[in-house]
PDB file of N, CA and C in Angstrom:
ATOM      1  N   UNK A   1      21.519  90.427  63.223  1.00  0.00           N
ATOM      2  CA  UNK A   1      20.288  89.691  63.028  1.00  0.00           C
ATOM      3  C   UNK A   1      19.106  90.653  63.141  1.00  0.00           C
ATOM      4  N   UNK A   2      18.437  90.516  62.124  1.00  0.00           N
ATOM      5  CA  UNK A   2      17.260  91.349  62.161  1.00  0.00           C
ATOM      6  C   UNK A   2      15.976  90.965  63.058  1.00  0.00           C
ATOM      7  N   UNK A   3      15.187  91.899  63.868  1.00  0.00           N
ATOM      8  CA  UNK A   3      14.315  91.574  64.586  1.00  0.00           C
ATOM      9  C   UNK A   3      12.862  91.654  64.000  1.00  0.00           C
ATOM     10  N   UNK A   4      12.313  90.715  64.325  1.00  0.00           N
ATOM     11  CA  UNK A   4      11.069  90.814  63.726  1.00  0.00           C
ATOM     12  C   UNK A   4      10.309  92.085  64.506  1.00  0.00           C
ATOM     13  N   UNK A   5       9.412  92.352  63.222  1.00  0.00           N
ATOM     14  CA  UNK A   5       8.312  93.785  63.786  1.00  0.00           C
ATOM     15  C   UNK A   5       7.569  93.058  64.544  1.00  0.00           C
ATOM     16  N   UNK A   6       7.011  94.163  65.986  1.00  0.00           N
ATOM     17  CA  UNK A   6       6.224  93.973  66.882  1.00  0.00           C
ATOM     18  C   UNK A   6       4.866  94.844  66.156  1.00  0.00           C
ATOM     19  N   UNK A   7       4.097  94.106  66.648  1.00  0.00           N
ATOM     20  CA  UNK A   7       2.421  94.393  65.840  1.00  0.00           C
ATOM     21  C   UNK A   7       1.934  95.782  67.051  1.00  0.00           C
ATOM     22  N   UNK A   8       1.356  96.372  66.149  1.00  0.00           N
ATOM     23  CA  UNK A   8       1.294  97.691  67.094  1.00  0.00           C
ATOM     24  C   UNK A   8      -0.081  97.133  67.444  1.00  0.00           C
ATOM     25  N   UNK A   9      -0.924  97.798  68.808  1.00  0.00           N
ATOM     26  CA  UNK A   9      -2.311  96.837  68.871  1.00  0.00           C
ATOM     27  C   UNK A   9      -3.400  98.296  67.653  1.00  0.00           C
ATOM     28  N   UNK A  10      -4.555  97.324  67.914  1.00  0.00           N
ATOM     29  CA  UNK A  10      -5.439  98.571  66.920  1.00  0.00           C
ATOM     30  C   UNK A  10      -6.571  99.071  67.866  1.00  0.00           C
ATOM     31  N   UNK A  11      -7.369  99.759  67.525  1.00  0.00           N
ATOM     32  CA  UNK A  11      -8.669 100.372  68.351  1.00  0.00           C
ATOM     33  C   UNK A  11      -9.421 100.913  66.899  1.00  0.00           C
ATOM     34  N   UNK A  12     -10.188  99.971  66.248  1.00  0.00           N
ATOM     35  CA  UNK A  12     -10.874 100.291  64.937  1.00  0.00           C
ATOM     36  C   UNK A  12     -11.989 100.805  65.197  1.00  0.00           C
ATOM     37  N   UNK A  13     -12.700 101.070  66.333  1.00  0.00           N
ATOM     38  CA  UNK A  13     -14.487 100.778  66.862  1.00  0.00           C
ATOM     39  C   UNK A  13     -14.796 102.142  67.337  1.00  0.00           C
ATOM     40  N   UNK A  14     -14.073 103.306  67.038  1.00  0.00           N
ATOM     41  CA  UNK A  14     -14.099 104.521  67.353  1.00  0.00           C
ATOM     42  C   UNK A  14     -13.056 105.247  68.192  1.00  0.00           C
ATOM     43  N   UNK A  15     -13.660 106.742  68.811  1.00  0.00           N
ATOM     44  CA  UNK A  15     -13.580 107.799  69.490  1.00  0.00           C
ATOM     45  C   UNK A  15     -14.492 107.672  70.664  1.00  0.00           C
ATOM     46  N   UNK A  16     -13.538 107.409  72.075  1.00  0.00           N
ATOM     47  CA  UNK A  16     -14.682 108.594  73.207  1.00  0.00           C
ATOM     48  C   UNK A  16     -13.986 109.149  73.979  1.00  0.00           C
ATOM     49  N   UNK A  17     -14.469 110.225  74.493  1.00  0.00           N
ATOM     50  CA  UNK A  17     -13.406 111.199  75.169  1.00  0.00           C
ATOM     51  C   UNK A  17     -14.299 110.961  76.741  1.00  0.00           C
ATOM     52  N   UNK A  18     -12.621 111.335  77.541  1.00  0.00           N
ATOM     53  CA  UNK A  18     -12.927 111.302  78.641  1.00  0.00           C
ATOM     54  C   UNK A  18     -12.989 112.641  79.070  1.00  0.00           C
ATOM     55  N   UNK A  19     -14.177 112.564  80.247  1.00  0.00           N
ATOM     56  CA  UNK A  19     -14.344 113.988  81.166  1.00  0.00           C
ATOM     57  C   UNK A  19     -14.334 113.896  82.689  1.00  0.00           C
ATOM     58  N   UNK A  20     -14.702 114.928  83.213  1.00  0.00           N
ATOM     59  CA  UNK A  20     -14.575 115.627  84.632  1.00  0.00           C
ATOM     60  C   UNK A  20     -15.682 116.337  84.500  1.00  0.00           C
ATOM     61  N   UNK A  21     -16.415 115.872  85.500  1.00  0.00           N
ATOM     62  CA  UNK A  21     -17.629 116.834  85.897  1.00  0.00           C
ATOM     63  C   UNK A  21     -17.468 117.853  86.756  1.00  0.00           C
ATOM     64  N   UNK A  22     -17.711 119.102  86.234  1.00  0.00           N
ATOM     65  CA  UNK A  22     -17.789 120.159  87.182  1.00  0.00           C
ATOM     66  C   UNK A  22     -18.630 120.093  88.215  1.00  0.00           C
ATOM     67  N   UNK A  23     -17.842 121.285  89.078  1.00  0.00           N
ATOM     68  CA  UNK A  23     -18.322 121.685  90.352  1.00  0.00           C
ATOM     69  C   UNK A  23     -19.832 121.981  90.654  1.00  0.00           C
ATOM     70  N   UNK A  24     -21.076 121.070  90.044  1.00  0.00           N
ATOM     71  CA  UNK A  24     -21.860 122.296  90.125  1.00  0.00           C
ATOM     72  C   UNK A  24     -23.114 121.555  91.257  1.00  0.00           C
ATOM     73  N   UNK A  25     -23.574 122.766  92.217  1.00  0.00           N
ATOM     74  CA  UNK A  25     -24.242 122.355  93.019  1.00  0.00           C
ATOM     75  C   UNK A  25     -25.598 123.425  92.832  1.00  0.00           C
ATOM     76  N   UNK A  26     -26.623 122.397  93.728  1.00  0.00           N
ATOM     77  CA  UNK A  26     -27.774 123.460  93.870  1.00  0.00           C
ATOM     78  C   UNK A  26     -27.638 124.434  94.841  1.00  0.00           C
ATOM     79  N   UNK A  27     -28.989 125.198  94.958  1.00  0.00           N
ATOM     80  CA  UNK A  27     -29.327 126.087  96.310  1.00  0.00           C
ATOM     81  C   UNK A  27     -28.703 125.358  97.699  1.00  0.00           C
ATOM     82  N   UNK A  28     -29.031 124.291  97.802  1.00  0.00           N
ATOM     83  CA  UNK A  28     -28.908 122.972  99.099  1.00  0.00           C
ATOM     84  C   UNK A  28     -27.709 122.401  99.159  1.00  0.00           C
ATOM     85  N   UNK A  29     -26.794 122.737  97.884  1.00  0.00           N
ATOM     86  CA  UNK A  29     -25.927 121.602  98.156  1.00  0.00           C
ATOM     87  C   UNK A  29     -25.847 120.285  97.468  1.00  0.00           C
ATOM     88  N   UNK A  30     -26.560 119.841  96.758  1.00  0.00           N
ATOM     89  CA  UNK A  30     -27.055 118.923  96.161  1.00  0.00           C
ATOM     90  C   UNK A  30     -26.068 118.800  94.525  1.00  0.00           C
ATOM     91  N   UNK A  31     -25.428 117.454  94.242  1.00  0.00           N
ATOM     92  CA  UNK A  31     -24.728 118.147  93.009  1.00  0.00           C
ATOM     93  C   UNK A  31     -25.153 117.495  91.778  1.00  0.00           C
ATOM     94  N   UNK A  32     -25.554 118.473  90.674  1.00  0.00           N
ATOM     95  CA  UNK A  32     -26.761 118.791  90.007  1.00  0.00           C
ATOM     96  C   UNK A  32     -25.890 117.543  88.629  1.00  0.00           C
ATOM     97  N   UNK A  33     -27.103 116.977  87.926  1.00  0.00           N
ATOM     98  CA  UNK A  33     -26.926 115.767  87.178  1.00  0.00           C
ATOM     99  C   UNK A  33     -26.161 116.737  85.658  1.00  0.00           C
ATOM    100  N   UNK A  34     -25.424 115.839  85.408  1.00  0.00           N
ATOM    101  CA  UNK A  34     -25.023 116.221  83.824  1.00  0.00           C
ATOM    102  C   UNK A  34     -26.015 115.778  82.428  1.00  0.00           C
ATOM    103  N   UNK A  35     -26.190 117.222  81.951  1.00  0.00           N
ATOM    104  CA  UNK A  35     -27.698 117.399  80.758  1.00  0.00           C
ATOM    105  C   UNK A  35     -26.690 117.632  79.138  1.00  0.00           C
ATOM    106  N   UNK A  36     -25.503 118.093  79.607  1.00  0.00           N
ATOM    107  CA  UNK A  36     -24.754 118.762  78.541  1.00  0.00           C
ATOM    108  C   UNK A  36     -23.604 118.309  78.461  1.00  0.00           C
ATOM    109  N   UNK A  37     -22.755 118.376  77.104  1.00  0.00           N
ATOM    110  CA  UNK A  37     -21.427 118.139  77.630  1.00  0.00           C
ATOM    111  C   UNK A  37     -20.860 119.178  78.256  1.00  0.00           C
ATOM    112  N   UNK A  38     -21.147 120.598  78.263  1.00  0.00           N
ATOM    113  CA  UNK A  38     -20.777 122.186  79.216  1.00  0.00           C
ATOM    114  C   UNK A  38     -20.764 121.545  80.104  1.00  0.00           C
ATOM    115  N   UNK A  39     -21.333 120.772  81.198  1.00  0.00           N
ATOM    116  CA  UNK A  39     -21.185 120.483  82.112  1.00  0.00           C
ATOM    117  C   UNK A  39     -20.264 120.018  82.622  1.00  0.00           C
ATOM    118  N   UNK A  40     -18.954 119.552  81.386  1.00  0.00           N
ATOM    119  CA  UNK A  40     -18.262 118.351  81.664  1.00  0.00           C
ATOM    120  C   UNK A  40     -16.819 119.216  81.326  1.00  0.00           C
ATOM    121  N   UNK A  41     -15.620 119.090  81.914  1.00  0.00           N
ATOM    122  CA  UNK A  41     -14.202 119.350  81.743  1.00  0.00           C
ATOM    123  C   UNK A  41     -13.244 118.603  80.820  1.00  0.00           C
ATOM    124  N   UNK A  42     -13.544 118.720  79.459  1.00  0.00           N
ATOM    125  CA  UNK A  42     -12.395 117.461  78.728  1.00  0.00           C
ATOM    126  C   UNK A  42     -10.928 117.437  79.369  1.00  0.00           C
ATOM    127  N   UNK A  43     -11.046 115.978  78.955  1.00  0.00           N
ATOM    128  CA  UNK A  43      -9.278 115.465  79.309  1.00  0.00           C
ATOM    129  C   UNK A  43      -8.910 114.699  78.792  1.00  0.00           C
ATOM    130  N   UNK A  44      -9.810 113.878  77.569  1.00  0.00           N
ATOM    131  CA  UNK A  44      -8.667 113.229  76.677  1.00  0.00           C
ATOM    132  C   UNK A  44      -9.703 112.946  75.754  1.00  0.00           C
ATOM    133  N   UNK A  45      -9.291 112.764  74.685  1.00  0.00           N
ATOM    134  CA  UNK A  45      -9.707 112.054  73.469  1.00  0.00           C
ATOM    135  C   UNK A  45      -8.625 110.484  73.398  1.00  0.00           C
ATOM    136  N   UNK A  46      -9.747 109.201  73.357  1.00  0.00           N
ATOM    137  CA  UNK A  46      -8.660 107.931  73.137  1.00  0.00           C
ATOM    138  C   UNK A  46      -9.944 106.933  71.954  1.00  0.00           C
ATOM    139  N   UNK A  47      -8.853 106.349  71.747  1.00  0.00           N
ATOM    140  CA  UNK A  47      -9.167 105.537  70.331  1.00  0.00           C
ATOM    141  C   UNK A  47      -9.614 104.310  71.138  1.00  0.00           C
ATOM    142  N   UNK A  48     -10.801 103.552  70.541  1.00  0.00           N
ATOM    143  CA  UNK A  48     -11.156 102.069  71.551  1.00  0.00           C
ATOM    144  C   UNK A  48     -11.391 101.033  70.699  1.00  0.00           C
ATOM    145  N   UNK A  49     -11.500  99.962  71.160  1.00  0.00           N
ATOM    146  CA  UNK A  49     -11.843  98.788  70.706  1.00  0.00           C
ATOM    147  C   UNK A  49     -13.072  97.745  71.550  1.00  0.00           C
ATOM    148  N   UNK A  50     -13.976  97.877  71.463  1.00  0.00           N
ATOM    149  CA  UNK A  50     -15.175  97.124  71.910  1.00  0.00           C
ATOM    150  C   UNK A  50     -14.758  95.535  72.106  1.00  0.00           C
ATOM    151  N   UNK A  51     -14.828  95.324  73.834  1.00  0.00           N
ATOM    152  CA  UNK A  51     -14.444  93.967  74.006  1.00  0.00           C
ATOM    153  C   UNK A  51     -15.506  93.476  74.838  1.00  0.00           C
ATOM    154  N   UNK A  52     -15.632  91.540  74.051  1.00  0.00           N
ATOM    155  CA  UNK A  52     -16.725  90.895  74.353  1.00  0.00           C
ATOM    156  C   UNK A  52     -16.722  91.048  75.922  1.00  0.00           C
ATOM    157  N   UNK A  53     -17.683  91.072  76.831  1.00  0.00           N
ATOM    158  CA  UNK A  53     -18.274  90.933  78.035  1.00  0.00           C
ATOM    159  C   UNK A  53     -18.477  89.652  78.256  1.00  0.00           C
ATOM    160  N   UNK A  54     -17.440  88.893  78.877  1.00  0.00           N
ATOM    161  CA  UNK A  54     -17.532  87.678  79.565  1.00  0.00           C
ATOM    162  C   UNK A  54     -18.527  87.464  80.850  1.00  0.00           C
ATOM    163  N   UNK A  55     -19.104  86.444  81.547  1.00  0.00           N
ATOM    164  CA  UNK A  55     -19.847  85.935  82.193  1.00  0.00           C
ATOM    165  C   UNK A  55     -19.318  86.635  83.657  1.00  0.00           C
ATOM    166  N   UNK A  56     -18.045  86.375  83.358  1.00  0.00           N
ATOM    167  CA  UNK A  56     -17.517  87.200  84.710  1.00  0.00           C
ATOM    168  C   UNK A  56     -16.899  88.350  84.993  1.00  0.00           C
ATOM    169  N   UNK A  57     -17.331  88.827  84.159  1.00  0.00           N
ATOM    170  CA  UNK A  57     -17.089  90.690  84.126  1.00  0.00           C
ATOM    171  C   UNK A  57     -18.868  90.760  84.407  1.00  0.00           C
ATOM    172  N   UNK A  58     -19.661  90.356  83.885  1.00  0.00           N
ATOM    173  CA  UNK A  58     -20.934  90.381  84.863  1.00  0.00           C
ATOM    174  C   UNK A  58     -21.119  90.202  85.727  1.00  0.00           C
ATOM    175  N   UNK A  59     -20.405  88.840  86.850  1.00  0.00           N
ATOM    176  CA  UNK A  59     -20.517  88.929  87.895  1.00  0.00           C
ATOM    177  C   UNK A  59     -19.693  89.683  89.202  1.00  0.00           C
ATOM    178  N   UNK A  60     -18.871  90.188  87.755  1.00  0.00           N
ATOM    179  CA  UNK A  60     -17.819  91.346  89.011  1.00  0.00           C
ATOM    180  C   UNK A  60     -18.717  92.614  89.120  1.00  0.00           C
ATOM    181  N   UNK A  61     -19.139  92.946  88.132  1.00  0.00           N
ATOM    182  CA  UNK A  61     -19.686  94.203  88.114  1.00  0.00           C
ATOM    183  C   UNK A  61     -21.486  93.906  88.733  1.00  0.00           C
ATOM    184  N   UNK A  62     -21.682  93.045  88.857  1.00  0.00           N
ATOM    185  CA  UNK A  62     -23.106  93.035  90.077  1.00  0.00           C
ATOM    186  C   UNK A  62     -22.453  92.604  91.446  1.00  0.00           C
ATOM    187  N   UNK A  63     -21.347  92.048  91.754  1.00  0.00           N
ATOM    188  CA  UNK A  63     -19.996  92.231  93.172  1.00  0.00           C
ATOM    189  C   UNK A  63     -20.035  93.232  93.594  1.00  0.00           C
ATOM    190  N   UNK A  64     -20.182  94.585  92.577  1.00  0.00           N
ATOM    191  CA  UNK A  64     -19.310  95.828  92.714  1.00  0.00           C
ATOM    192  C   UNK A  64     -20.543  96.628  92.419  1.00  0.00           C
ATOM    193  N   UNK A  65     -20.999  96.273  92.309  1.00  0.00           N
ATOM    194  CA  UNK A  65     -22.700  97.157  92.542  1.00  0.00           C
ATOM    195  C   UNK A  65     -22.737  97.945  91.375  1.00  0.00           C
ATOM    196  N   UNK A  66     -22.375  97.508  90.537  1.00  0.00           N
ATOM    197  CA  UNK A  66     -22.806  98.457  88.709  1.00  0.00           C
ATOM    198  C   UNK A  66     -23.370  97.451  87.924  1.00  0.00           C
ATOM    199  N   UNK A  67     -24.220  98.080  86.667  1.00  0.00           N
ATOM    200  CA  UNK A  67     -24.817  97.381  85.929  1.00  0.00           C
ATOM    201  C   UNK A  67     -23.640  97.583  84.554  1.00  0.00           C
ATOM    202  N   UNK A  68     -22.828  96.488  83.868  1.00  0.00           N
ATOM    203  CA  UNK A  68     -22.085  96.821  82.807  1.00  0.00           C
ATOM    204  C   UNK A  68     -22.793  96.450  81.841  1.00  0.00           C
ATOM    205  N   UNK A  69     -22.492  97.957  80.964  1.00  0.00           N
ATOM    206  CA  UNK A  69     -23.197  97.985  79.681  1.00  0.00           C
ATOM    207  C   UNK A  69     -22.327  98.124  78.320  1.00  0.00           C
ATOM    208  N   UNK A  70     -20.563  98.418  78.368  1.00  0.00           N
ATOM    209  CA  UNK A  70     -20.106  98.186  77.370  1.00  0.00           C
ATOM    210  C   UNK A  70     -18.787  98.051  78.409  1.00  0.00           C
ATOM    211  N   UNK A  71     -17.600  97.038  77.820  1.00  0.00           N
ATOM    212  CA  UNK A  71     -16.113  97.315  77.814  1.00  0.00           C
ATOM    213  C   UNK A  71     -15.713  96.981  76.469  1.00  0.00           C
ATOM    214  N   UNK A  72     -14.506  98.375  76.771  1.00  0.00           N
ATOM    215  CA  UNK A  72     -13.608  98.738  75.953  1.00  0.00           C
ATOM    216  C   UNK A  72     -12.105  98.887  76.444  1.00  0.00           C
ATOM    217  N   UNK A  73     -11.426  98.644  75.147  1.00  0.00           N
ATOM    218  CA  UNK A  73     -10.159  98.672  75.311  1.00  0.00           C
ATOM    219  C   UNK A  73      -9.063  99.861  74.910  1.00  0.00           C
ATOM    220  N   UNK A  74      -8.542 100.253  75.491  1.00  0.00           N
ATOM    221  CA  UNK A  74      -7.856 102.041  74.809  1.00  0.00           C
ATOM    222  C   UNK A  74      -6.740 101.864  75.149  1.00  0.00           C
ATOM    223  N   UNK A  75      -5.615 102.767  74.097  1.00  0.00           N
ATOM    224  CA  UNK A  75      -4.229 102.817  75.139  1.00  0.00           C
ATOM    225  C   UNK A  75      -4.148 103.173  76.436  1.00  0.00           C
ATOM    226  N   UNK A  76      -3.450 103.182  77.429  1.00  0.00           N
ATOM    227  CA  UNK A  76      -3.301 103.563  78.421  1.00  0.00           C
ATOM    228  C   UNK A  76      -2.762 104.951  78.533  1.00  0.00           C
ATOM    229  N   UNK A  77      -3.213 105.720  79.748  1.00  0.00           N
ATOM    230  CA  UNK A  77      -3.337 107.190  79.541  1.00  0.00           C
ATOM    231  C   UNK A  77      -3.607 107.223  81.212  1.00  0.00           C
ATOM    232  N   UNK A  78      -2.332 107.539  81.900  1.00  0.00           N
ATOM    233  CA  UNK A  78      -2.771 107.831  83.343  1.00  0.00           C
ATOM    234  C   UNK A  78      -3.634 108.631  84.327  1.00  0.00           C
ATOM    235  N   UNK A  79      -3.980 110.105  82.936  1.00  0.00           N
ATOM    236  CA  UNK A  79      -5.083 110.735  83.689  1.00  0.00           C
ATOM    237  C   UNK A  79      -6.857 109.927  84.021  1.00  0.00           C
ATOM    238  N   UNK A  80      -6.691 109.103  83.124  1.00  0.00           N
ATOM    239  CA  UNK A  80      -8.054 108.586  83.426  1.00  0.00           C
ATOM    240  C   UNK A  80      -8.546 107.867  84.495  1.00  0.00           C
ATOM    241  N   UNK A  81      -9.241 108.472  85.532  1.00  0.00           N
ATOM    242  CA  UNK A  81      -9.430 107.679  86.752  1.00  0.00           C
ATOM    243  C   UNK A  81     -11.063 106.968  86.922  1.00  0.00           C
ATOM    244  N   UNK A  82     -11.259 106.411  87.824  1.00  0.00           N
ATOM    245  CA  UNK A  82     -12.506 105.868  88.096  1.00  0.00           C
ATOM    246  C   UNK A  82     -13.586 106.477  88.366  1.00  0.00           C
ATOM    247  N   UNK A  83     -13.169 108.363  88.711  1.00  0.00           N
ATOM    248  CA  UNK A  83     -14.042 109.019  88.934  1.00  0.00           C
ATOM    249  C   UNK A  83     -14.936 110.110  87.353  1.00  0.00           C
ATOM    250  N   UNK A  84     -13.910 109.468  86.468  1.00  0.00           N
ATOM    251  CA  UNK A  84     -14.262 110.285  85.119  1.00  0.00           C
ATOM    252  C   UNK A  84     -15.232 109.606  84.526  1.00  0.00           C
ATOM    253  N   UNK A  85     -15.514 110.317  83.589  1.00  0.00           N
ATOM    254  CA  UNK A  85     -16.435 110.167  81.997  1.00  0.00           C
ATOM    255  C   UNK A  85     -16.454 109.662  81.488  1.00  0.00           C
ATOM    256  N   UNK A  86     -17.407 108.811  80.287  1.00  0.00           N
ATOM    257  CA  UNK A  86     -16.922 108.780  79.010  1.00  0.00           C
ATOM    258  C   UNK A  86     -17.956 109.211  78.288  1.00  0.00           C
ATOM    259  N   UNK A  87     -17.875 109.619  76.683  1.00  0.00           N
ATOM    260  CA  UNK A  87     -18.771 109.947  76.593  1.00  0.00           C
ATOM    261  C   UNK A  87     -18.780 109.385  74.602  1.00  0.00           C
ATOM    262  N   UNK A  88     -19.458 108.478  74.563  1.00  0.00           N
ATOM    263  CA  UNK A  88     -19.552 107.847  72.887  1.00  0.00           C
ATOM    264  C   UNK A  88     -20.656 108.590  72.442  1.00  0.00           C
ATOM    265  N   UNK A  89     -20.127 109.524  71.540  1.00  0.00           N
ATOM    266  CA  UNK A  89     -21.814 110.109  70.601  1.00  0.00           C
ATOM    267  C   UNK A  89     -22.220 110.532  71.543  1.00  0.00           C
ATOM    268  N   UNK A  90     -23.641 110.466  72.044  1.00  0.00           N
ATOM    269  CA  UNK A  90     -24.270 111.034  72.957  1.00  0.00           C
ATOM    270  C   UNK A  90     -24.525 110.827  74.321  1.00  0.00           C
ATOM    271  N   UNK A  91     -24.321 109.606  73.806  1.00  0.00           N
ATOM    272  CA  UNK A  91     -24.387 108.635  75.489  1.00  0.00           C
ATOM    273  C   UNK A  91     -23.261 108.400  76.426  1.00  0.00           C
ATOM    274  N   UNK A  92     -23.509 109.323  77.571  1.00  0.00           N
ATOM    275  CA  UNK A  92     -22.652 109.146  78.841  1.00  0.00           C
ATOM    276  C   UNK A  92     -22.858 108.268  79.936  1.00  0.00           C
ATOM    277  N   UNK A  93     -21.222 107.946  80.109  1.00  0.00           N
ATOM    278  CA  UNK A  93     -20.888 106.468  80.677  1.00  0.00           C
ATOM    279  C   UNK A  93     -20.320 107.005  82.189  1.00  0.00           C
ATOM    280  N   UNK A  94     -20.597 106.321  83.186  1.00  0.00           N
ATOM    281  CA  UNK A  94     -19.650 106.042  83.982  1.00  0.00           C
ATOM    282  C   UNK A  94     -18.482 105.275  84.157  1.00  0.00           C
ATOM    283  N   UNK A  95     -17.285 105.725  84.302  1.00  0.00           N
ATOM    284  CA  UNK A  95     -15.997 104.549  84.667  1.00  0.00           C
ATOM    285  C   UNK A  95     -16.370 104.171  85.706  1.00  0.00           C
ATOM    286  N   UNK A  96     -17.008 102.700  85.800  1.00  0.00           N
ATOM    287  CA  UNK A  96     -17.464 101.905  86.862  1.00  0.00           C
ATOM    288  C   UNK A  96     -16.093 101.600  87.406  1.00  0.00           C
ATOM    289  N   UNK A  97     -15.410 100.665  86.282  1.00  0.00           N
ATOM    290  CA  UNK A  97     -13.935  99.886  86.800  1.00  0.00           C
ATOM    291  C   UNK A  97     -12.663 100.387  85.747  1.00  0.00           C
ATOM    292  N   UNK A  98     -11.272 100.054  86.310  1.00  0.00           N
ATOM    293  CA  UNK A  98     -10.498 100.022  85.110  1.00  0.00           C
ATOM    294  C   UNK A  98      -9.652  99.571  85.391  1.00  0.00           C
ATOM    295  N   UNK A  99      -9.131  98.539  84.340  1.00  0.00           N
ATOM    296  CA  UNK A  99      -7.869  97.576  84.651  1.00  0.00           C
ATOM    297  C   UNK A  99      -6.774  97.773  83.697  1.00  0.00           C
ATOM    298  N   UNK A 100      -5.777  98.320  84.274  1.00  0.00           N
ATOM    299  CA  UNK A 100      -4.654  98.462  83.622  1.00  0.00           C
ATOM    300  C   UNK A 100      -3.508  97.303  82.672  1.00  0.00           C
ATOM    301  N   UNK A 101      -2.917  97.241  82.335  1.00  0.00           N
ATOM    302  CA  UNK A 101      -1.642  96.884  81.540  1.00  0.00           C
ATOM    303  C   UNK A 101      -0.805  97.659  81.947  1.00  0.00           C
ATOM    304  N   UNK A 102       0.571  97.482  81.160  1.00  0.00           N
ATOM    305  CA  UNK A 102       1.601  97.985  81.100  1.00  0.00           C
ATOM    306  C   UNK A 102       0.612  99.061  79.646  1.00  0.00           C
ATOM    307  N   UNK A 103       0.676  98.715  78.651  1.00  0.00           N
ATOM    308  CA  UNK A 103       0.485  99.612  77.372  1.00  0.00           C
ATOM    309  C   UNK A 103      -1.065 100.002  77.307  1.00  0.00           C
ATOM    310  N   UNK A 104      -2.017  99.134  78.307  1.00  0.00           N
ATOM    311  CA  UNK A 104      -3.761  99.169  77.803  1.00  0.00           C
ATOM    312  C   UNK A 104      -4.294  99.490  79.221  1.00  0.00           C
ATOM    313  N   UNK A 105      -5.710 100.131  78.996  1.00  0.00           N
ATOM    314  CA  UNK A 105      -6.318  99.985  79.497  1.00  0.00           C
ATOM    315  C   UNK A 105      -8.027  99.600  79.223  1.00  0.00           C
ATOM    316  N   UNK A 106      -8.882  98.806  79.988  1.00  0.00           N
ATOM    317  CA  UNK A 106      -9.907  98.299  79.879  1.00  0.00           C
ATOM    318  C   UNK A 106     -10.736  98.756  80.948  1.00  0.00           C
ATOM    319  N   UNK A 107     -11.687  99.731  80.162  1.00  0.00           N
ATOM    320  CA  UNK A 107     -13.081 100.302  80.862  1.00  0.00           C
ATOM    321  C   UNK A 107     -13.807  99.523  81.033  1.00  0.00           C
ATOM    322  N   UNK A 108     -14.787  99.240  82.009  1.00  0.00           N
ATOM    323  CA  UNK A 108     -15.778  99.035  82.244  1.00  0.00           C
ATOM    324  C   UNK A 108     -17.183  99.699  82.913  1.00  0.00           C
ATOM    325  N   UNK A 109     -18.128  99.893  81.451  1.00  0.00           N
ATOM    326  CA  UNK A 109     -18.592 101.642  81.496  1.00  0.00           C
ATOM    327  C   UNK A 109     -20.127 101.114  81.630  1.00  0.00           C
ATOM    328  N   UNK A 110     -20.643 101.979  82.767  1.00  0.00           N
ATOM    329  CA  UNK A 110     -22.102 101.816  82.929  1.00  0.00           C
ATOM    330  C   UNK A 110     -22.900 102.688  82.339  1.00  0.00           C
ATOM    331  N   UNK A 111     -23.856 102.755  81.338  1.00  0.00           N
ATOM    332  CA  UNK A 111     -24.438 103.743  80.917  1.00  0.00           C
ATOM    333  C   UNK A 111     -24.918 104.787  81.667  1.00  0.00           C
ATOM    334  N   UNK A 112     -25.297 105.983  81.741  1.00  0.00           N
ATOM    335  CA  UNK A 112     -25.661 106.439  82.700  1.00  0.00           C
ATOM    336  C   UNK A 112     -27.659 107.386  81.813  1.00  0.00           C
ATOM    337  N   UNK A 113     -27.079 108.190  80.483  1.00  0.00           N
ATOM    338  CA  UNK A 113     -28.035 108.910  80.051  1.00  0.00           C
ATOM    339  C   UNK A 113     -27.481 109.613  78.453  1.00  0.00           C
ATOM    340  N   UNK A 114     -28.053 109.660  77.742  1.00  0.00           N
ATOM    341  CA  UNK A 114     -28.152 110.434  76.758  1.00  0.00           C
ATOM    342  C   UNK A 114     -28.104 112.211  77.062  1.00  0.00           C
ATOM    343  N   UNK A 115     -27.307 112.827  76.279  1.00  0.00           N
ATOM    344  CA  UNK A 115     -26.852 114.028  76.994  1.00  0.00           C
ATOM    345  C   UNK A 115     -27.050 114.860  75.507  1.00  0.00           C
ATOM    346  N   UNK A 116     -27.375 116.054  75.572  1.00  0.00           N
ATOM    347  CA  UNK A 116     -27.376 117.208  74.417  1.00  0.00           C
ATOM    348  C   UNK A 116     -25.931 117.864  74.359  1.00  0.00           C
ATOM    349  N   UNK A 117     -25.756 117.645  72.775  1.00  0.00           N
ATOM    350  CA  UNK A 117     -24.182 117.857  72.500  1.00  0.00           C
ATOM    351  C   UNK A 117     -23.895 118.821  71.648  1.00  0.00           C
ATOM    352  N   UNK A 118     -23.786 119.832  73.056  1.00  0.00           N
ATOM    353  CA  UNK A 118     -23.595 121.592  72.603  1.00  0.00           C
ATOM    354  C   UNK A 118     -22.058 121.787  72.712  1.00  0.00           C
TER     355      UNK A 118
END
């Protein structure tokens, strides 16, 4: 008996790659804001899909003390943690939150700044 095909999922809505901010501190100690992507350590390139922002993904993310400004949906990829990047075009995101699947994962990314992309 033949099995029916399983639908592969899609991510039509682009490219953003995730990063790692380097080590970098001032004179004091102080650790200095990201202006560039140089600043930043790549670690992945993933394919996304822009998902609507429900009422209560707003009120989790003012719970959780972030302002959410986009979620997205990507395959799942275990290096990506809560302390990384993202970075669409020019504009860099914080991984506020991220909720796993078995096959997906779903960012929830706070804008942070427009960055020069050397």
């Amino acid at each position: 008996m033949l099995q029916a095909k399983k639908e592969l999922p899609s991510y039509p809505d682009g490219v953003l790659g995730i990063y790692k901010a380097k080590p970098r501190k001032t004179d004091f100690g102080a650790r200095r804001n990201i202006e560039k992507r140089s600043d930043m350590e790549f670690v992945a390139s993933l394919c996304y899909n822009v998902q609507t922002i429900r009422e209560q993904d707003y009120e989790f993310a003012e719970r959780s003390s972030f302002k959410l400004s986009l979620k997205v949906k990507t395959p799942r990829f275990d290096l990506v943690t809560s302390d990384s990047l993202a970075l669409i075009g020019t504009t860099l995101f914080d991984l506020s939150h991220i909720d796993k699947t078995k096959d997906e994962m779903y960012l929830y990314l706070e804008e942070v700044r427009d960055i020069d992309f050397e």
